[in-house]
N, C-alpha and C. Protein backbone atom coordinates (compact mmCIF):
# COMPACT_ATOMS: atom_id res chain seq x y z
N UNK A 1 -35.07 -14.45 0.04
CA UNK A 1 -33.86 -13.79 0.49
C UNK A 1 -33.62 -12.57 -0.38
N UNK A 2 -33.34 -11.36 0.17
CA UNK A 2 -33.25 -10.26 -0.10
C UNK A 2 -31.53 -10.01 -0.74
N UNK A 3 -31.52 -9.54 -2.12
CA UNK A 3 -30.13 -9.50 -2.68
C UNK A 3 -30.05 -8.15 -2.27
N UNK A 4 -28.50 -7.77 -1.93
CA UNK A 4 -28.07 -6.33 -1.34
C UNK A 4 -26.86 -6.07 -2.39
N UNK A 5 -26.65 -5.11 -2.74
CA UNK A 5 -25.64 -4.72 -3.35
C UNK A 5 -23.73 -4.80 -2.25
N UNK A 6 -22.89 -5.00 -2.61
CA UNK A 6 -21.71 -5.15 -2.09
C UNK A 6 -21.48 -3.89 -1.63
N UNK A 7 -21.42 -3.00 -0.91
CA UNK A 7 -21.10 -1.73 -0.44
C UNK A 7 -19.67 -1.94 1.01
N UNK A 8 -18.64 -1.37 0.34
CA UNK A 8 -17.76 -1.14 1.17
C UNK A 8 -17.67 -0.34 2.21
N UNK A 9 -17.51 -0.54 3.47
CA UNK A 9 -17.58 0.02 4.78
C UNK A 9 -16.31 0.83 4.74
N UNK A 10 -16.14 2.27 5.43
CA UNK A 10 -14.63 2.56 5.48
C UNK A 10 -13.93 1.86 6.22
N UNK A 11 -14.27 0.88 7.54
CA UNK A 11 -13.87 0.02 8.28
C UNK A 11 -13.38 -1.31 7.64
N UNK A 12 -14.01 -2.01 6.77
CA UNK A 12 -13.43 -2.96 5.95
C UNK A 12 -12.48 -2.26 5.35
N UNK A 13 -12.53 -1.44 4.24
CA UNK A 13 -11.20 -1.14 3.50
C UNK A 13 -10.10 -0.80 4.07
N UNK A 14 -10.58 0.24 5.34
CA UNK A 14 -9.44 0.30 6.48
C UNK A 14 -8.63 -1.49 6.71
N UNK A 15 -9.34 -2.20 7.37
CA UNK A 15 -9.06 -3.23 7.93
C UNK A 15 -8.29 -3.94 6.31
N UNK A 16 -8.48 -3.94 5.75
CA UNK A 16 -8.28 -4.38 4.23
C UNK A 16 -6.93 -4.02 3.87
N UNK A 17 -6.58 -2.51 4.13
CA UNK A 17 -5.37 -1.55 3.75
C UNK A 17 -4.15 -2.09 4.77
N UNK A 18 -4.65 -2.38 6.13
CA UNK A 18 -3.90 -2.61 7.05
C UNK A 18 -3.13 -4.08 6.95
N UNK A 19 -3.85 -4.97 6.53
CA UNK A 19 -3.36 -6.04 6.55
C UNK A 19 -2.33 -5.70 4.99
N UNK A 20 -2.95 -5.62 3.98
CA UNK A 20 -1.78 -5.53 3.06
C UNK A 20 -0.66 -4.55 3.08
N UNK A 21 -0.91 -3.16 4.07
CA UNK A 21 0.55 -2.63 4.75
C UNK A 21 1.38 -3.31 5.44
N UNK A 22 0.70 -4.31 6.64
CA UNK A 22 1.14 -5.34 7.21
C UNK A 22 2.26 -6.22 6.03
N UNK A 23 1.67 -6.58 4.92
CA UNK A 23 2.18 -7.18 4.01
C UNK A 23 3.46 -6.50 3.50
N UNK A 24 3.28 -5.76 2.65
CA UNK A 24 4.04 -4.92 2.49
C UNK A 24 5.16 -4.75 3.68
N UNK A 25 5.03 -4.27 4.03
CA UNK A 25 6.19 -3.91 5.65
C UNK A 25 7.35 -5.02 6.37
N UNK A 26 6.59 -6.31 6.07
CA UNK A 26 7.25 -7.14 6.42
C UNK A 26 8.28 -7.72 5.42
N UNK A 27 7.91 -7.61 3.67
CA UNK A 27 8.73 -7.68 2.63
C UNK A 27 10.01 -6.62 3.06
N UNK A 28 9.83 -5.24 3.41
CA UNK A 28 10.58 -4.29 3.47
C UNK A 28 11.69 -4.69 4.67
N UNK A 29 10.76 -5.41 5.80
CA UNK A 29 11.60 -5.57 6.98
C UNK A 29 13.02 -6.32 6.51
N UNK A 30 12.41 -7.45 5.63
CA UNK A 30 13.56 -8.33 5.34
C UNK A 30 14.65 -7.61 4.26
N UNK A 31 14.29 -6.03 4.14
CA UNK A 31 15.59 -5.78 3.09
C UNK A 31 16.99 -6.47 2.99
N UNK A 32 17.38 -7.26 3.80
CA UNK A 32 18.91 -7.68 4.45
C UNK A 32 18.51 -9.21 3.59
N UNK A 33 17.31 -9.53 3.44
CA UNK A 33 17.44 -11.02 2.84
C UNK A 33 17.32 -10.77 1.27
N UNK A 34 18.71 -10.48 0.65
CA UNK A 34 19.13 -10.31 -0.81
C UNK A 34 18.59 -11.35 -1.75
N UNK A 35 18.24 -12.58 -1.17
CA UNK A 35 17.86 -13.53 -1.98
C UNK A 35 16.13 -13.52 -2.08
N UNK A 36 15.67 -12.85 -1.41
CA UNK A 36 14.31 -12.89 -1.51
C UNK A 36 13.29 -11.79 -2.34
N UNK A 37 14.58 -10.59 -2.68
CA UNK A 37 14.40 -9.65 -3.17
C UNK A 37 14.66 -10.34 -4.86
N UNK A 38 15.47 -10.73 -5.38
CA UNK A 38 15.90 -11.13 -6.36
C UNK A 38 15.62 -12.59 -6.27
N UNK A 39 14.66 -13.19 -6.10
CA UNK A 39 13.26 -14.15 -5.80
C UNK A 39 12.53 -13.58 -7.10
N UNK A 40 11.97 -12.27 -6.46
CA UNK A 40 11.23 -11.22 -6.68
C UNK A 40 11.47 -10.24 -8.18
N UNK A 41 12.91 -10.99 -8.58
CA UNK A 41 13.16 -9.97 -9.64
C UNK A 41 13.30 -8.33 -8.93
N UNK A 42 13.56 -8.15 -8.09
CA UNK A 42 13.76 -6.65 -7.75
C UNK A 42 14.94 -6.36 -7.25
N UNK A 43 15.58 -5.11 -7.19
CA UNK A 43 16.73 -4.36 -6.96
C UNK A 43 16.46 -4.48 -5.04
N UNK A 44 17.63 -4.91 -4.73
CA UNK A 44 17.82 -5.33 -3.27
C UNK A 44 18.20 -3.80 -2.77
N UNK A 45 17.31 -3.56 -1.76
CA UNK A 45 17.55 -2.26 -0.80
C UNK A 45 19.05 -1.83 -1.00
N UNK A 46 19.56 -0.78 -1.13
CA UNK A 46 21.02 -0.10 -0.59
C UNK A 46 21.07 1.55 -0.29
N UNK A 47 20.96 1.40 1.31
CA UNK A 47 21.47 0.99 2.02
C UNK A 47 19.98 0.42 2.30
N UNK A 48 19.63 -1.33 2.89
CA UNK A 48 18.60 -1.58 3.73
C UNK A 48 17.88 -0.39 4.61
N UNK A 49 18.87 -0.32 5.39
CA UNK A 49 18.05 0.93 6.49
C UNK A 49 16.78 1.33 5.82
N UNK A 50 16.84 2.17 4.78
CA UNK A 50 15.64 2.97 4.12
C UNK A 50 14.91 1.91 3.82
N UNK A 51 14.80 1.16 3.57
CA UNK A 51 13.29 0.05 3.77
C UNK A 51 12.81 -0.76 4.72
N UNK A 52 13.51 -0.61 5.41
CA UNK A 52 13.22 -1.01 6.96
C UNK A 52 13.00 0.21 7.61
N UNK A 53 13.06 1.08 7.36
CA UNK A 53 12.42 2.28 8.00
C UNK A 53 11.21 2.26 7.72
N UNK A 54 10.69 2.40 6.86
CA UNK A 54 9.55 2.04 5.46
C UNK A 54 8.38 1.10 5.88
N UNK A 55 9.11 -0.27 6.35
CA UNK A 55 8.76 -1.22 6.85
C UNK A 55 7.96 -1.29 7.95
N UNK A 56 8.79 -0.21 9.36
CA UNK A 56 8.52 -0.10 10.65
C UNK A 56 7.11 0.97 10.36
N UNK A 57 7.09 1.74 9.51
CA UNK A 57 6.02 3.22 9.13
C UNK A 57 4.97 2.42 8.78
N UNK A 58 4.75 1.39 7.49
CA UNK A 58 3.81 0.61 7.51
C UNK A 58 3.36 -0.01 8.67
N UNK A 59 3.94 -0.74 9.15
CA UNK A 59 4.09 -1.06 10.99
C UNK A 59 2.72 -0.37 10.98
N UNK A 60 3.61 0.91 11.70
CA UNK A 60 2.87 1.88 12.31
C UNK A 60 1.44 2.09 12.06
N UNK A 61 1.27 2.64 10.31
CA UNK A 61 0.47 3.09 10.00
C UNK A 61 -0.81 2.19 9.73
N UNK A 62 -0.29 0.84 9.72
CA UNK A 62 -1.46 -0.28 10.13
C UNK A 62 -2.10 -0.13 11.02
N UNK A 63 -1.60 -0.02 12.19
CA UNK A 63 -1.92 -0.33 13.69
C UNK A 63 -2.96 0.83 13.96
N UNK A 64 -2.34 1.81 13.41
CA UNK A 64 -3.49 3.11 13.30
C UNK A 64 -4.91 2.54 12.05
N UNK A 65 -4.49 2.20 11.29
CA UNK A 65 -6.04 1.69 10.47
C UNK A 65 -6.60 0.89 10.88
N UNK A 66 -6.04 -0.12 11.46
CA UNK A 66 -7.05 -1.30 11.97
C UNK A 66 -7.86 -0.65 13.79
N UNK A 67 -6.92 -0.08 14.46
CA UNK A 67 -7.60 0.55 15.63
C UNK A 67 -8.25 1.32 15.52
N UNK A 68 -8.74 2.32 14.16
CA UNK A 68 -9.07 3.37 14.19
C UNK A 68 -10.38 3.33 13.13
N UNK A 69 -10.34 2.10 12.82
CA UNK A 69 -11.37 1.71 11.87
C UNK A 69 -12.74 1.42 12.59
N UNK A 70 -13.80 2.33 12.10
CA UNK A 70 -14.79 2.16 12.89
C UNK A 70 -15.72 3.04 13.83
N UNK A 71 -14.16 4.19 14.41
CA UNK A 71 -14.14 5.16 15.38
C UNK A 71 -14.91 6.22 14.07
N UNK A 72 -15.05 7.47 14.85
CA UNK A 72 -14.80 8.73 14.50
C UNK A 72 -13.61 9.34 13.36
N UNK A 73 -12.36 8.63 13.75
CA UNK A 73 -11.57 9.42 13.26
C UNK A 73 -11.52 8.86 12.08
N UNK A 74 -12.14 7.84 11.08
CA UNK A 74 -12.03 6.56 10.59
C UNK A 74 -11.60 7.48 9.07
N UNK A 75 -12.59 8.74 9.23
CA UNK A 75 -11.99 9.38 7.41
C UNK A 75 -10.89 10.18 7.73
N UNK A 76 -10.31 10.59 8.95
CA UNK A 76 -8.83 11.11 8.73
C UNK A 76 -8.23 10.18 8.05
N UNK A 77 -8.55 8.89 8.81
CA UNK A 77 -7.21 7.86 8.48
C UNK A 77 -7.70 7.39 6.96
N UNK A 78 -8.48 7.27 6.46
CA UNK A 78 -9.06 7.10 4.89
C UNK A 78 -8.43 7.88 4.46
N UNK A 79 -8.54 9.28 4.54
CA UNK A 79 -8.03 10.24 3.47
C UNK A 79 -6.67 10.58 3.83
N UNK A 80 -5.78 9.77 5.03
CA UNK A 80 -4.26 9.82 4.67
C UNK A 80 -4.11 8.40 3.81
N UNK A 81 -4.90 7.38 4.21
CA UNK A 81 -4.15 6.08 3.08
C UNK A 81 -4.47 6.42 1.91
N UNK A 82 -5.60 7.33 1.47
CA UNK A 82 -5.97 7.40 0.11
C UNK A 82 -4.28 8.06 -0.41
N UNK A 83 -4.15 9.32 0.37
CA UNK A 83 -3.12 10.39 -0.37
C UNK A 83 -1.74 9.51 -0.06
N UNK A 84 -1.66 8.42 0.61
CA UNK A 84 -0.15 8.06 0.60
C UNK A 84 -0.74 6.87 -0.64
N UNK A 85 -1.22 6.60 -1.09
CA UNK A 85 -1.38 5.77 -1.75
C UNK A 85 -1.12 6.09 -3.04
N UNK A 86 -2.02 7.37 -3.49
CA UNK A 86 -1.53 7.71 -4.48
C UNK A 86 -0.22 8.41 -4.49
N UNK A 87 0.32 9.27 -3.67
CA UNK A 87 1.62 9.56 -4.08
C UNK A 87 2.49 8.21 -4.21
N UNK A 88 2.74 7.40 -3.24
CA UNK A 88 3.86 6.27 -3.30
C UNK A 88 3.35 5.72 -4.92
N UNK A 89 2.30 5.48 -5.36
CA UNK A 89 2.18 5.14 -7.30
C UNK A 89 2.33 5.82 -8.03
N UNK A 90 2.57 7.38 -7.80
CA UNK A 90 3.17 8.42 -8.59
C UNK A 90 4.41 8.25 -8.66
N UNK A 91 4.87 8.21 -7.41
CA UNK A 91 6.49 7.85 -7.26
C UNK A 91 6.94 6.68 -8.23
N UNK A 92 6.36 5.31 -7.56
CA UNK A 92 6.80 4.55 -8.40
C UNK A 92 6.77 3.87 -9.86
N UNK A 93 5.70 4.94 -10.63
CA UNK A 93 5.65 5.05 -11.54
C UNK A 93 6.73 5.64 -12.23
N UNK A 94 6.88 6.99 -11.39
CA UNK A 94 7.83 8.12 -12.39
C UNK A 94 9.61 7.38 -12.28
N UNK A 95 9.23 6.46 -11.25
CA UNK A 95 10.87 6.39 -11.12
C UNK A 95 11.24 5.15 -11.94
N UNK A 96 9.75 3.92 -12.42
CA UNK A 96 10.05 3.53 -13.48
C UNK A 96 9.93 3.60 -14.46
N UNK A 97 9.10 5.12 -15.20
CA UNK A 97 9.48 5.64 -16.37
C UNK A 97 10.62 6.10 -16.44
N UNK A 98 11.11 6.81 -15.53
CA UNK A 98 12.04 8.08 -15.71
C UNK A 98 13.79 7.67 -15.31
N UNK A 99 13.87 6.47 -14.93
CA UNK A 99 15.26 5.60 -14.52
C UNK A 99 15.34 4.66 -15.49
N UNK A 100 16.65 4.29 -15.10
CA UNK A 100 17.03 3.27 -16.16
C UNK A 100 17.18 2.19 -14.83
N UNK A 101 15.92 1.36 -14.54
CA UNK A 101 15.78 0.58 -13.83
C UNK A 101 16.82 -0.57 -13.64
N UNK A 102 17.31 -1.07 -14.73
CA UNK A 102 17.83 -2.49 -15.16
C UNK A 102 16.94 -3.74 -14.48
N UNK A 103 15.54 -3.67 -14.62
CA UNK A 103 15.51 -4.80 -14.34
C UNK A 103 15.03 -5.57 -14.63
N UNK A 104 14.66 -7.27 -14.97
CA UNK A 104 14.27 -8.01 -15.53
C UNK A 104 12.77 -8.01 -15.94
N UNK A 105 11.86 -8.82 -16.44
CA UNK A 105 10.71 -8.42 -16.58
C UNK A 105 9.75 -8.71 -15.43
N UNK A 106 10.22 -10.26 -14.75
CA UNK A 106 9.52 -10.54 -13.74
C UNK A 106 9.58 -8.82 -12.76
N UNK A 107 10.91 -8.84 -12.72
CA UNK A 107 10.92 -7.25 -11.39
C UNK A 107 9.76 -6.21 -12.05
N UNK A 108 10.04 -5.92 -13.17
CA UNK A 108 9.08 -4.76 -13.78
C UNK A 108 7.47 -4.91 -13.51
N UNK A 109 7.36 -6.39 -13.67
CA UNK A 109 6.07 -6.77 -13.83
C UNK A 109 5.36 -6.83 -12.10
N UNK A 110 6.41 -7.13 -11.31
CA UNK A 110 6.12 -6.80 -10.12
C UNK A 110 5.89 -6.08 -9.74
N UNK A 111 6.62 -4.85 -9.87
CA UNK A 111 6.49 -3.38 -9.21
C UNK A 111 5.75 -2.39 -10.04
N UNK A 112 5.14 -2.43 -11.46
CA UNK A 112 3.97 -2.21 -11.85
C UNK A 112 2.83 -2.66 -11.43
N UNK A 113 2.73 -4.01 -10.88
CA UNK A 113 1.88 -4.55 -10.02
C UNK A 113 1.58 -3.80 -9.10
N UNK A 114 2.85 -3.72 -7.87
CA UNK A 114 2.38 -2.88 -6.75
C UNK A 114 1.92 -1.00 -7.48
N UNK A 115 2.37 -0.76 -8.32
CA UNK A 115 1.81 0.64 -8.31
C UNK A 115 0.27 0.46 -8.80
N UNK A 116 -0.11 -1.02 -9.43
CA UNK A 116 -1.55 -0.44 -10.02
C UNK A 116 -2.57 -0.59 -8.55
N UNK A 117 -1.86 -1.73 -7.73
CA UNK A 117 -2.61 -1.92 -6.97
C UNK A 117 -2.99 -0.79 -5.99
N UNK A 118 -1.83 0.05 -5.70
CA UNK A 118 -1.87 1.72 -5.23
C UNK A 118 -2.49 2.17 -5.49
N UNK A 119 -2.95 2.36 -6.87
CA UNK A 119 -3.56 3.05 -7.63
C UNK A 119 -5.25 2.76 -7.48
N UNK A 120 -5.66 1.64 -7.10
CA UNK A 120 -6.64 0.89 -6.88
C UNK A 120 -6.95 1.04 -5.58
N UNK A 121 -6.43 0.82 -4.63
CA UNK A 121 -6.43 1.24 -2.78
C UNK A 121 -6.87 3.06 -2.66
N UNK A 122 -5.97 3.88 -3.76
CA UNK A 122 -6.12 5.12 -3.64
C UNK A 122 -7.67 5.49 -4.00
N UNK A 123 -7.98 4.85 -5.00
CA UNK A 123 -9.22 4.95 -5.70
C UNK A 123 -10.04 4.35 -4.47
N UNK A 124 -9.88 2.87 -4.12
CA UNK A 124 -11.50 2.69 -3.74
C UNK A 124 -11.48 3.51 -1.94
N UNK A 125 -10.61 4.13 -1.57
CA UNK A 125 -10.28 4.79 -0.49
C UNK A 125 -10.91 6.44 -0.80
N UNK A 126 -11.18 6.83 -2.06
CA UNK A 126 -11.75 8.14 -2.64
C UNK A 126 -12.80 7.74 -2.55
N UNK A 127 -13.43 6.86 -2.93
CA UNK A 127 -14.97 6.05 -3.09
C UNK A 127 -15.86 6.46 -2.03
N UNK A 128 -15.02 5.61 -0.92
CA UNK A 128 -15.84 5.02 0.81
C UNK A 128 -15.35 6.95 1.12
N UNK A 129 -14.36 7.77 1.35
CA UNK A 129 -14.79 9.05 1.62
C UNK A 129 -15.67 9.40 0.69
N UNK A 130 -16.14 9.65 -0.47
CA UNK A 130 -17.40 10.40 -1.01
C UNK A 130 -18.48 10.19 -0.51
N UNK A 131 -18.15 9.28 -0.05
CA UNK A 131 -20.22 8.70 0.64
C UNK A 131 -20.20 9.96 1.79
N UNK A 132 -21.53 10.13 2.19
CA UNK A 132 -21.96 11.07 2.77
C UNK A 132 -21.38 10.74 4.37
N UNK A 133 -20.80 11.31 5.55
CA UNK A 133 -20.84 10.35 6.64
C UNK A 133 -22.16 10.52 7.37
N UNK A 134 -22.30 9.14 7.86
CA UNK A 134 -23.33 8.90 8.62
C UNK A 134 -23.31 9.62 9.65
């Protein structure tokens, strides 16, 4: 049996990105459930609306990676998750250096979480575009 190296498809990472926007989106949907946010150690949406907006865009922008994964258009949609990826971990970096957050460590430790993981999606999303396209 022939060993192959692990090589990521832009279609897997697509399909990959989508489900954890999926993820993401649906945390956001529930901005209105205060107790699940502070579960979470995190600052509960105000006003909701803006993360349920947020929520519905992930929505969206899934439905476009997972349908589009595969096609032609497959490195548009790569090189917008790469660039929303890294900006939204710029963001939420600078806004928890640069605020006075108040929040516990579990929250901190969370939402440093989600920015490294950004940071990681942005990256291996730079990766699968450098390859040459087929």
């Amino acid at each position: 049996m022939a060993t192959s190296r692990l090589r990521l498809s832009q279609a897997l990472v697509l399909r990959i990105d989508a489900v954890s926007n999926g993820a993401l989106a649906l945390f956001l949907l529930s901005a209105t459930w205060d107790s699940l946010y502070e579960l979470f150690g995190l600052p509960v949406p105000e006003p909701a609306f803006y993360a349920q907006l947020l929520g519905a865009v992930l929505i969206a922008f899934g439905i476009l990676e997972w349908r589009l994964a595969g096609t032609p258009a497959e490195r548009t949609v790569t090189f917008a998750a790469a660039v929303g990826s890294a900006l939204a971990a710029v963001i939420l970096a600078v806004w928890l250096l640069a605020t006075d957050t108040r929040l516990d460590a579990h929250g901190l430790v969370a939402l440093w979480s989600v920015a490294a993981f950004l940071v990681i999606a942005a990256a291996v999303h730079a990766v699968v575009l450098s390859r040459r396209a087929p």
